[in-house]
C-alpha atoms as a PDB file:
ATOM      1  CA  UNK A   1     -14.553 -27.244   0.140  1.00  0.00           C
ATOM      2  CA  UNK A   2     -14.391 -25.383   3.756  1.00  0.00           C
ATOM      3  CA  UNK A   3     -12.042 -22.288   4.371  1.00  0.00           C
ATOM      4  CA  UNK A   4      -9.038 -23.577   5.860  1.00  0.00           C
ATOM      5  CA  UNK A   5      -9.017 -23.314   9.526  1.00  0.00           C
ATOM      6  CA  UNK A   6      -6.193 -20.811  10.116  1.00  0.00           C
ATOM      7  CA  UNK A   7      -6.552 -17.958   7.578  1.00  0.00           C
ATOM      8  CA  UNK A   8      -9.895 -17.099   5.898  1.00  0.00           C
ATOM      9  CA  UNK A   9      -8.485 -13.344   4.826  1.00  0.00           C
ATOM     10  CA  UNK A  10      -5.644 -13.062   2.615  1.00  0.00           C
ATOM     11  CA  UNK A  11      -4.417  -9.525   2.806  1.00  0.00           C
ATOM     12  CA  UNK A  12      -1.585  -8.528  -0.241  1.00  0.00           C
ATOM     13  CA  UNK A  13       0.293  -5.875  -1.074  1.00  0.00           C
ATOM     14  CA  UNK A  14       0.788  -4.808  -4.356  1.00  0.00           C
ATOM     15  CA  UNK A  15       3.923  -3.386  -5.690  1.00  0.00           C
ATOM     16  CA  UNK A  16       7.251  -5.606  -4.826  1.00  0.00           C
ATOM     17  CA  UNK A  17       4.972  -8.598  -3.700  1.00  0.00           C
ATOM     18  CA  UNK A  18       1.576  -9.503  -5.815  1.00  0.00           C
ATOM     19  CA  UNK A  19       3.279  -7.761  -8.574  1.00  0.00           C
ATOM     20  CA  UNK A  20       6.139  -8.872 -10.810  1.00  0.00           C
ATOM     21  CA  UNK A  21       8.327  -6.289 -11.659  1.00  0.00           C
ATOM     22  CA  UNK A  22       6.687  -5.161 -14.705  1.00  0.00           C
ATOM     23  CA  UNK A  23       3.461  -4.798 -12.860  1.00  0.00           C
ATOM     24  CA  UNK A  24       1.998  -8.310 -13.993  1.00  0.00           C
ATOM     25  CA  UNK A  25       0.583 -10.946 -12.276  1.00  0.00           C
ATOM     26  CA  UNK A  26       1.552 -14.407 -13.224  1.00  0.00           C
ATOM     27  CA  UNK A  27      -0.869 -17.256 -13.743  1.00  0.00           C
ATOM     28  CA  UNK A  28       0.624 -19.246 -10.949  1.00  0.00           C
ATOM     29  CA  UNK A  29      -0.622 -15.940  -8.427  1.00  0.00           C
ATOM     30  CA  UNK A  30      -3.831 -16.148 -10.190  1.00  0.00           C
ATOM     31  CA  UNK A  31      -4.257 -19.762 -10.081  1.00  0.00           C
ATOM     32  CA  UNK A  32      -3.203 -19.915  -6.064  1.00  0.00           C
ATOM     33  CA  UNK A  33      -5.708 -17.232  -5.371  1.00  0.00           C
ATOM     34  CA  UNK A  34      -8.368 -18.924  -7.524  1.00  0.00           C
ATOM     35  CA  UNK A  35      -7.752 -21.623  -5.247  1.00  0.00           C
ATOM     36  CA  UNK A  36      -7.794 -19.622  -1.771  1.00  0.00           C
ATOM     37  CA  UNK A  37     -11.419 -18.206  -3.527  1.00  0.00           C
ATOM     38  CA  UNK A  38     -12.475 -22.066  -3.891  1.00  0.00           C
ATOM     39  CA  UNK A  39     -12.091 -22.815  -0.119  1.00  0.00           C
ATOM     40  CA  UNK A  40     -14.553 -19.991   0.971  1.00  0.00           C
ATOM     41  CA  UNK A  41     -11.210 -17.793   2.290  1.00  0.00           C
ATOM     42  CA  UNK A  42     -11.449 -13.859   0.892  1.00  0.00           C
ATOM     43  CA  UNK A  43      -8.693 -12.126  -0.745  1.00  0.00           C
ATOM     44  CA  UNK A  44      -7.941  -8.104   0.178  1.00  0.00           C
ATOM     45  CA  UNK A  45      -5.556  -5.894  -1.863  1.00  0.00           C
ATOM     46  CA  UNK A  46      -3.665  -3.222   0.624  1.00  0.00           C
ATOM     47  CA  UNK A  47      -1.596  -1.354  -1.435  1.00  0.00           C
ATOM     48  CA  UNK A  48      -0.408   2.089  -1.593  1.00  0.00           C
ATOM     49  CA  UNK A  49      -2.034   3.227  -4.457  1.00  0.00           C
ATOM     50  CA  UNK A  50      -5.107   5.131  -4.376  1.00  0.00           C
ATOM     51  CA  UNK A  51      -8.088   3.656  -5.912  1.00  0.00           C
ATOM     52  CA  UNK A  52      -8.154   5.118  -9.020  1.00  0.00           C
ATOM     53  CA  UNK A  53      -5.014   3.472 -10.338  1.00  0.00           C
ATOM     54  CA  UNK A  54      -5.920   0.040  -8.737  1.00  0.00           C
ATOM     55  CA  UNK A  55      -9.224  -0.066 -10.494  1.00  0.00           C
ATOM     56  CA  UNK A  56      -8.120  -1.545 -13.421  1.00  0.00           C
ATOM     57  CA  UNK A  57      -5.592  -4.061 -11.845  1.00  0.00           C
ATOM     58  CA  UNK A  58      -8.467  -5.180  -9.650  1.00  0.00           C
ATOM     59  CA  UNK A  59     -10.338  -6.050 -12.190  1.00  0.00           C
ATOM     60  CA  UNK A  60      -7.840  -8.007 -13.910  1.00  0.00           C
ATOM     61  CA  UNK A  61      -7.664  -9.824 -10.722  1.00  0.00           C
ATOM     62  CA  UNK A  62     -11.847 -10.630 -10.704  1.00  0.00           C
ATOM     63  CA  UNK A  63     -12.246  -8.971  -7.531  1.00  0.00           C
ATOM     64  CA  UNK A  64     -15.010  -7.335  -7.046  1.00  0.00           C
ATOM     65  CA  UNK A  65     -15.326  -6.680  -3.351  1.00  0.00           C
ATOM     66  CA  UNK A  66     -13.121  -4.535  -0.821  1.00  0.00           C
ATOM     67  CA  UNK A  67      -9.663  -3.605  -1.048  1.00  0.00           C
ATOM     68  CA  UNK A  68      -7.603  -0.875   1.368  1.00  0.00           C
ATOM     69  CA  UNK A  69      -5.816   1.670  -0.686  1.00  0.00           C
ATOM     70  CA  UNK A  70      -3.750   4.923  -0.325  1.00  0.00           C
ATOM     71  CA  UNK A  71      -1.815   3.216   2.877  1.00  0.00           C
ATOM     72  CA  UNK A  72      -4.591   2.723   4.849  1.00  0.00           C
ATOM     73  CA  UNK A  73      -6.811   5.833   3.761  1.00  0.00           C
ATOM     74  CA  UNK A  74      -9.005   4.704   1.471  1.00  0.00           C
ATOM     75  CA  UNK A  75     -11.480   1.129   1.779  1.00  0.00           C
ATOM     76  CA  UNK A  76     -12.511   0.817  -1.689  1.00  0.00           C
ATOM     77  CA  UNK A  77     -15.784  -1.533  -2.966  1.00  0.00           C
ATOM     78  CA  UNK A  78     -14.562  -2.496  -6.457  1.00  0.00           C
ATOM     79  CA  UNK A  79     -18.181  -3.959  -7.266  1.00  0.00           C
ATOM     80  CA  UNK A  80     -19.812  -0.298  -6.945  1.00  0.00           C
ATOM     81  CA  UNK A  81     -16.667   1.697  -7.478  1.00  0.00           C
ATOM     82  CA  UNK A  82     -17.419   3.568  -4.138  1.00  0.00           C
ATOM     83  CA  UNK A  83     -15.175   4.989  -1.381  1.00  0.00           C
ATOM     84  CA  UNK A  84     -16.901   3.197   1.607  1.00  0.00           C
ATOM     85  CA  UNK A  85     -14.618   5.160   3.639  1.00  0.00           C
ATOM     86  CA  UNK A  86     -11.724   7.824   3.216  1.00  0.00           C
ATOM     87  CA  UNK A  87      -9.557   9.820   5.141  1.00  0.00           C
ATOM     88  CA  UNK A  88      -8.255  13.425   4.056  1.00  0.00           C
ATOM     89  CA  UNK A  89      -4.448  14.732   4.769  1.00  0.00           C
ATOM     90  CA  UNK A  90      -5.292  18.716   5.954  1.00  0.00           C
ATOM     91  CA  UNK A  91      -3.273  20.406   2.931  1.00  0.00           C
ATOM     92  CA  UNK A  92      -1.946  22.937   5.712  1.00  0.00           C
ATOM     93  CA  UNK A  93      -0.555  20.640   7.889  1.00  0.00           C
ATOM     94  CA  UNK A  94       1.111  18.667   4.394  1.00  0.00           C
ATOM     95  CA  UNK A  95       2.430  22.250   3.865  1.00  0.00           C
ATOM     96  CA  UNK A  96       3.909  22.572   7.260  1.00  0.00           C
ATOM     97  CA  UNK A  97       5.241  19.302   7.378  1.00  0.00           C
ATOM     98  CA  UNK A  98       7.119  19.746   4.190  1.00  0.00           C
ATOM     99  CA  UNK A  99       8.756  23.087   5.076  1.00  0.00           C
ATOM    100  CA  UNK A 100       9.994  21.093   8.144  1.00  0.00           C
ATOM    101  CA  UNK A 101      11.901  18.649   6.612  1.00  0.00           C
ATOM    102  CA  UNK A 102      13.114  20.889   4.145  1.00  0.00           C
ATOM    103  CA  UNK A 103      14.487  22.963   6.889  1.00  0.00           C
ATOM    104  CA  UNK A 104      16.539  19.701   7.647  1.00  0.00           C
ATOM    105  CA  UNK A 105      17.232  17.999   4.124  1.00  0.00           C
ATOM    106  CA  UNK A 106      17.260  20.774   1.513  1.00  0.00           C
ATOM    107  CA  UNK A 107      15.311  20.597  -1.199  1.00  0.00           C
ATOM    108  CA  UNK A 108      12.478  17.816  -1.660  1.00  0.00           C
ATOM    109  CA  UNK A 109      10.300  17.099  -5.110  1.00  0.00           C
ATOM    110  CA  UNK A 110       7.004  16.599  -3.605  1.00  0.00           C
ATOM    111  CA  UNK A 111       3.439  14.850  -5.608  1.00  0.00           C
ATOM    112  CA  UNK A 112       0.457  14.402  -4.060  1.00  0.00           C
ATOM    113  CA  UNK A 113      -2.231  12.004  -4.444  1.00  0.00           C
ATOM    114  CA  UNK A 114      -6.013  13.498  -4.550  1.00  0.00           C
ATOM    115  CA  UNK A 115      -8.966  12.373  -2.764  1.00  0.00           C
ATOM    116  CA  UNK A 116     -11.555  10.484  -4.398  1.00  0.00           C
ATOM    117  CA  UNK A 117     -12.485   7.839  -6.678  1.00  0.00           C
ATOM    118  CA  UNK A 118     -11.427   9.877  -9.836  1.00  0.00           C
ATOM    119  CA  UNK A 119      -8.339  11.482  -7.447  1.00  0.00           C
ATOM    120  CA  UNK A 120      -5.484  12.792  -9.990  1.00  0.00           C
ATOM    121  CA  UNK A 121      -1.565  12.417  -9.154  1.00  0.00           C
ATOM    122  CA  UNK A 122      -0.118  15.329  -9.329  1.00  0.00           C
ATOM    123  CA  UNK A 123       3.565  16.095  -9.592  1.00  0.00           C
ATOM    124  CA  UNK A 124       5.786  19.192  -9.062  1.00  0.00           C
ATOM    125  CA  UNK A 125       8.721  20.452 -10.996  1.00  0.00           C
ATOM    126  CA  UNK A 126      11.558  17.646 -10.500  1.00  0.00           C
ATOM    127  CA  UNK A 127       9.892  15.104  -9.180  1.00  0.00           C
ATOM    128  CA  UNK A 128       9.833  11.499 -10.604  1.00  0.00           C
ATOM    129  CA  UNK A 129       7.176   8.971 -10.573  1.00  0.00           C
ATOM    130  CA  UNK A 130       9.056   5.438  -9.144  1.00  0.00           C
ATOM    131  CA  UNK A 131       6.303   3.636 -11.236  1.00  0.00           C
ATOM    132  CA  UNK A 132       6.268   5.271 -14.830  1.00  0.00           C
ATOM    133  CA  UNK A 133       4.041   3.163 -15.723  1.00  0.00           C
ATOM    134  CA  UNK A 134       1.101   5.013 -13.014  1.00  0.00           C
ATOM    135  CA  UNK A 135      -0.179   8.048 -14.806  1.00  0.00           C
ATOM    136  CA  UNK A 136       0.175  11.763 -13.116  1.00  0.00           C
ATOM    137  CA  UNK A 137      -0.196  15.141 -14.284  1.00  0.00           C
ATOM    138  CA  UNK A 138       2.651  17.676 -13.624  1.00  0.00           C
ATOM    139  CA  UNK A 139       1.632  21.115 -12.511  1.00  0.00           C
ATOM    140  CA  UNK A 140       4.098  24.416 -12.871  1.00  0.00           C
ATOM    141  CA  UNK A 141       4.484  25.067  -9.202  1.00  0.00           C
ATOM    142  CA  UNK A 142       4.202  23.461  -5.743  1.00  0.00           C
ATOM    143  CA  UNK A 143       1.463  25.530  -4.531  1.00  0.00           C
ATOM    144  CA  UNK A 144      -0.733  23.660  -7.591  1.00  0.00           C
ATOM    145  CA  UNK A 145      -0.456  20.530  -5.288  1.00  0.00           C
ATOM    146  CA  UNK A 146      -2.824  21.904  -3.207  1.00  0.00           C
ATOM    147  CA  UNK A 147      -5.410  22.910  -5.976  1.00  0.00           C
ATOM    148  CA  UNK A 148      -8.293  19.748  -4.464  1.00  0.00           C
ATOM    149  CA  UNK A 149      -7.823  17.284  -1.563  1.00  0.00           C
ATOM    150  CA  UNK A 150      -5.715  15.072  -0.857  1.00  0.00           C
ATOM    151  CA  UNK A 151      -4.853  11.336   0.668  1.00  0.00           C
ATOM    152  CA  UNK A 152      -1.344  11.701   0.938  1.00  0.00           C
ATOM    153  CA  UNK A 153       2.142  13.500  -0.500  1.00  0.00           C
ATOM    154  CA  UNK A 154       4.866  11.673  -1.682  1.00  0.00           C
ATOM    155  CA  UNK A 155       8.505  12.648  -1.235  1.00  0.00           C
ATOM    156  CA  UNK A 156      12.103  12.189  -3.212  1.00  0.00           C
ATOM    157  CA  UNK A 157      15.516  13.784  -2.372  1.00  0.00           C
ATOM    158  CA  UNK A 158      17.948  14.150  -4.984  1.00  0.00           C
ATOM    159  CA  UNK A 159      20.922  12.983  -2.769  1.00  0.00           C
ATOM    160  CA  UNK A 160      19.377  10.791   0.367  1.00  0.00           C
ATOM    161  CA  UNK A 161      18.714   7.247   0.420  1.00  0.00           C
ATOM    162  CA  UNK A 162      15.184   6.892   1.047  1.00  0.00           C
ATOM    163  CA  UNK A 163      15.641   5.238   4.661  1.00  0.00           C
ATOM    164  CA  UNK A 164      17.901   8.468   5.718  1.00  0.00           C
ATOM    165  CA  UNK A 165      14.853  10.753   4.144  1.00  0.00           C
ATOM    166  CA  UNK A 166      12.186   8.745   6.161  1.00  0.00           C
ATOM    167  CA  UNK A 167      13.758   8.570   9.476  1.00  0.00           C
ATOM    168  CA  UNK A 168      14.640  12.545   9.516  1.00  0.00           C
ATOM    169  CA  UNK A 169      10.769  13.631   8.129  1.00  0.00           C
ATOM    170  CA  UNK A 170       9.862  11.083  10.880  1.00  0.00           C
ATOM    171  CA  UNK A 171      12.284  13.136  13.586  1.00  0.00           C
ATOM    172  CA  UNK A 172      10.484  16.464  12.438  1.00  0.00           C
ATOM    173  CA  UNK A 173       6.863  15.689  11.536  1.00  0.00           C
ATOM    174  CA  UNK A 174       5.617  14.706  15.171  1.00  0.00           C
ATOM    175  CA  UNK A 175       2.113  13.915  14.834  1.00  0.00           C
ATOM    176  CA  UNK A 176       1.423  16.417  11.839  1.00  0.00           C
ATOM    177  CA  UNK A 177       1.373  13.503   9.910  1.00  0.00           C
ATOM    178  CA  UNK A 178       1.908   9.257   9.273  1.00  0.00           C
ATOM    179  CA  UNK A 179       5.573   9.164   7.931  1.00  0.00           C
ATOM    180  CA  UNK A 180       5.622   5.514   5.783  1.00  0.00           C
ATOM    181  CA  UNK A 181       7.933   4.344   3.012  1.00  0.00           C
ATOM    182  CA  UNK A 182       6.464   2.390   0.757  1.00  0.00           C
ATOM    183  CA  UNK A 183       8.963   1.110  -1.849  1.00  0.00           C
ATOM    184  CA  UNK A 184      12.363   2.742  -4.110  1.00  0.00           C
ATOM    185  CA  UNK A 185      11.886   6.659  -3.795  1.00  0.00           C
ATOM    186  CA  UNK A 186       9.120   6.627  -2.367  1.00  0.00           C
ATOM    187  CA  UNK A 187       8.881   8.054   0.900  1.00  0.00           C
ATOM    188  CA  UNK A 188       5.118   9.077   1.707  1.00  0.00           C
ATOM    189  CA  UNK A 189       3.136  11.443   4.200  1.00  0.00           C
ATOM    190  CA  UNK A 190      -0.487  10.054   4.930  1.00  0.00           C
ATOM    191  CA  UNK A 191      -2.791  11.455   7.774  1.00  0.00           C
ATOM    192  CA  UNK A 192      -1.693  11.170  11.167  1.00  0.00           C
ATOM    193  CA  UNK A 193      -2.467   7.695  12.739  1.00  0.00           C
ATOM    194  CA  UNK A 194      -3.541   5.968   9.089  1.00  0.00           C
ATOM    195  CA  UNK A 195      -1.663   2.827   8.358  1.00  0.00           C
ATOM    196  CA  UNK A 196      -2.124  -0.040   6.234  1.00  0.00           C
ATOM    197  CA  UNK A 197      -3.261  -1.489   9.760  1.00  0.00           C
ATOM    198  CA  UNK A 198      -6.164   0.862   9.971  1.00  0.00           C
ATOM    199  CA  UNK A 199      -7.918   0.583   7.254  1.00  0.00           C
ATOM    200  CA  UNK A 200      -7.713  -3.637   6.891  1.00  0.00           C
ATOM    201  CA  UNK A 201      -8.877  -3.235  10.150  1.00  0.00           C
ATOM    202  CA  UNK A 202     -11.982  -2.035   8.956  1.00  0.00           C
ATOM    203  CA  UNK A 203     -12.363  -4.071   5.858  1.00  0.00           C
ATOM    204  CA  UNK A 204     -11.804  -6.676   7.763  1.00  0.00           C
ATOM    205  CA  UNK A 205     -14.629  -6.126  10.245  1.00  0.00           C
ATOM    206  CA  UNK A 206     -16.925  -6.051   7.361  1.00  0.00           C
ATOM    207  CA  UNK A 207     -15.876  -8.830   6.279  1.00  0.00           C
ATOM    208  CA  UNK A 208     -16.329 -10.445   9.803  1.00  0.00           C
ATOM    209  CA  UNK A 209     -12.953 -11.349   9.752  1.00  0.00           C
ATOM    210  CA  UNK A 210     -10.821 -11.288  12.832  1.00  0.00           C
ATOM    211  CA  UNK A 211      -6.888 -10.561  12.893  1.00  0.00           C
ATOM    212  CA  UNK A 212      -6.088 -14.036  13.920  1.00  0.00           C
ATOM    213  CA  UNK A 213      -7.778 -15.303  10.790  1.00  0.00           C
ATOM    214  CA  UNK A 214      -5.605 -13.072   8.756  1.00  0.00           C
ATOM    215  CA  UNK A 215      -2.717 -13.547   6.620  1.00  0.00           C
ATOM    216  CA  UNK A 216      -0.588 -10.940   5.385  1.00  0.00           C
ATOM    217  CA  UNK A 217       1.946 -10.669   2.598  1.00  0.00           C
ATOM    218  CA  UNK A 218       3.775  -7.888   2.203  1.00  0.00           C
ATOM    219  CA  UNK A 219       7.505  -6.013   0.383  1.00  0.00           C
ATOM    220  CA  UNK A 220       8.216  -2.724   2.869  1.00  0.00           C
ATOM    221  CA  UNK A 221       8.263  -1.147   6.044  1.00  0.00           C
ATOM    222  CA  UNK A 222       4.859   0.537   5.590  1.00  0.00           C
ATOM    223  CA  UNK A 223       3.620  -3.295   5.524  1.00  0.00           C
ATOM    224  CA  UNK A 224       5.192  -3.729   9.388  1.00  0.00           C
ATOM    225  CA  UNK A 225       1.665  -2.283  11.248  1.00  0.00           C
ATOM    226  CA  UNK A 226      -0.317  -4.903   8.700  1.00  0.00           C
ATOM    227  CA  UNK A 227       1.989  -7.738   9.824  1.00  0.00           C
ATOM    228  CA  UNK A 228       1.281  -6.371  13.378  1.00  0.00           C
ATOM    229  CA  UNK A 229      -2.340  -6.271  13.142  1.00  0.00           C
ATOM    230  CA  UNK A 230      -2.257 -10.042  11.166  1.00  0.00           C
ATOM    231  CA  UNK A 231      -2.032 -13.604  12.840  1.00  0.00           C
ATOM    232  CA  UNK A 232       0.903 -13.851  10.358  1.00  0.00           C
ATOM    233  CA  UNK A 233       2.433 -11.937   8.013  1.00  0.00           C
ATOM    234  CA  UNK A 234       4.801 -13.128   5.237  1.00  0.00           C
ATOM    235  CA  UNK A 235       7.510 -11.358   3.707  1.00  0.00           C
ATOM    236  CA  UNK A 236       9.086 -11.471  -0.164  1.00  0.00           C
ATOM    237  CA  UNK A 237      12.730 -12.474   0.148  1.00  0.00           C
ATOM    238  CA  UNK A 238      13.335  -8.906  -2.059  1.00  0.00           C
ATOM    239  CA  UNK A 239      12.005  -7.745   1.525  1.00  0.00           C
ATOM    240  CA  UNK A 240      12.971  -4.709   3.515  1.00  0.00           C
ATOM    241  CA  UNK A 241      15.310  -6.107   6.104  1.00  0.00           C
ATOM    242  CA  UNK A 242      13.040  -3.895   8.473  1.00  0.00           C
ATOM    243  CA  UNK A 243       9.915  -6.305   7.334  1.00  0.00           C
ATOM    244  CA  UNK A 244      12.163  -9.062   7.428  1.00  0.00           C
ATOM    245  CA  UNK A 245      12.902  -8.916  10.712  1.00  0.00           C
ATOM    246  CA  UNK A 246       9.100  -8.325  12.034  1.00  0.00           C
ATOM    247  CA  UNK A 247       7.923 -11.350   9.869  1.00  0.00           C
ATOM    248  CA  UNK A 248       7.062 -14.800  10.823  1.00  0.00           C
ATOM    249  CA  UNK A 249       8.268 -16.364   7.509  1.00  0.00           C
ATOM    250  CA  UNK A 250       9.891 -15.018   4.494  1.00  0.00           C
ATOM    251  CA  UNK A 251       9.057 -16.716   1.743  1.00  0.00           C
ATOM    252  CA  UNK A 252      10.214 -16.647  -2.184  1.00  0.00           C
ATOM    253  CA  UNK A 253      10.615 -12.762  -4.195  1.00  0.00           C
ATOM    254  CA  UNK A 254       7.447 -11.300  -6.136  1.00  0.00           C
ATOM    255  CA  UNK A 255       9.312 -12.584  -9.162  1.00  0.00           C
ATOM    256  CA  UNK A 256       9.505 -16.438  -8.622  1.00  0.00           C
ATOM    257  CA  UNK A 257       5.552 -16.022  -7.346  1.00  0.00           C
ATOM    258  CA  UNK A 258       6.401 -16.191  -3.321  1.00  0.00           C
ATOM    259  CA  UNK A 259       2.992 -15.851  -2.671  1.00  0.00           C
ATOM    260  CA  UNK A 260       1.779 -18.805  -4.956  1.00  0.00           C
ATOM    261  CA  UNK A 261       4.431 -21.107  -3.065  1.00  0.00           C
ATOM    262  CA  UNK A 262       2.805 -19.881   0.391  1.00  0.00           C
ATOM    263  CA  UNK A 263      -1.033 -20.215  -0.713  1.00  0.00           C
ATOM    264  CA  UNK A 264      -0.418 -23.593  -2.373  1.00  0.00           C
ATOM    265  CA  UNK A 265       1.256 -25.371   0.950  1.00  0.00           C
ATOM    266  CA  UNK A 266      -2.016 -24.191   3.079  1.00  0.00           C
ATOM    267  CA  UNK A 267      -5.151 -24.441   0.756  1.00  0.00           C
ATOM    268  CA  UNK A 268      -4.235 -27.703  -0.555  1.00  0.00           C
ATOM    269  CA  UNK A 269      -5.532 -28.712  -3.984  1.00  0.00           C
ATOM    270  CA  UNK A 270      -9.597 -29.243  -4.789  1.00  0.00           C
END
């Protein structure tokens, strides 16, 4: 069967849209991306995660080519478990950008996610993982975050709502760093200019895959520069309004398989 004309790269997030709530993929998902496999179109993970704890997930899923990790810093080959490519956050500039927005906001509980295929997350005094399910490793003081490099920090406040948090680190980081927010409490630094954009961008050149050819699902605002760089982009109706209002359709929540309802009306049956 050929690739249907209009999209032959399926680009999903993770968290909030591939993923039900208790981080499972349902057999409907599987089945409509069996399907998408079946008429020659690819499917790419972009997720925030780092590689390391998509590895597993990914292989649940039976891919075993490229998928964009760590917001855009990482293009992962889950066939050779290689970093084809990776991009570093300077640990002095995470430093200086987190002493700004304290100066602002008061106290924030900071974790950082480390370079590399075997990267650790690592989390200071106070802070709490959004996904308990991800594994970290706490460390006694702040200046332990530092210890290897890193992909990106992630950020809570004990008071703000996470859009209030983003928007002032966004004020007072300039260009020290990519301000994104990525789902509940979890507002992220990554390096300066890295998106999710960025690095499907390169996947999808490897791929030979052009933008127009690309379909994008997607949960949160860091999804918006994907959707931008996509010929269409799809949000879950459990959306960010901020997503919402960027995306061309909005289709049904991760729960009730909005993606599966999406694939199904445009790679029709074998």
């Amino acid at each position: 069967m050929a690739a249907s004309p209009a999209y032959a790269l399926i680009a999903t997030d993770l968290d909030g849209t591939l993923l039900r709530g208790d981080d499972s993929v349902s057999g409907r998902s599987l089945a409509a991306l069996a399907r998408v496999a079946r008429a020659g179109a690819r499917h790419l993970v972009v997720t925030g995660r780092p590689a390391p704890r998509v590895r597993q997930l990914l292989a649940h899923l039976g891919c075993t080519g490229l998928a964009v990790c760590g917001q855009g810093a990482q293009v992962y080959d889950a066939g050779t478990g290689r970093l084809l490519w990776s991009v570093r956050l300077d640990r002095e500039l995470a430093e200086t950008a987190l002493g700004k927005i304290e100066a602002e906001v008061g106290q924030v509980y900071a974790a950082v996610d480390q370079d590399g295929v075997d990267g650790l997350t690592l989390i200071e005094p106070g802070y709490r993982m959004p996904h308990p399910t991800l594994p970290a490793v706490r460390v006694g003081r702040r200046d332990d975050l530092w210890c290897a490099p890193i992909s990106k920090v992630l950020l809570r406040h004990a008071a703000l709502p996470d859009d209030e948090l983003a928007a002032i680190a966004r004020a007072v980081v300039g260009s020290l760093a990519t301000v994104t927010m990525s789902g509940p409490g979890t507002v992220e630094l990554q390096p300066s200019g890295v998106t999710k954009a960025t690095g499907l961008a390169l996947a999808a050149e490897r791929l030979g895959i052009a933008a127009e050819a690309a379909l994008a699902f997607g949960d949160m605002p860091n999804d918006i520069p994907m959707f931008e760089w996509a010929g269409r982009g799809v949000a879950m109706a459990n959306a960010h309004p901020e997503l919402k209002a960027v995306a061309d359709e909005v289709t049904l929540s991760n729960e009730d398989d909005g993606i599966a309802a999406v694939l199904e009306r445009l790679f029709p049956t074998d």
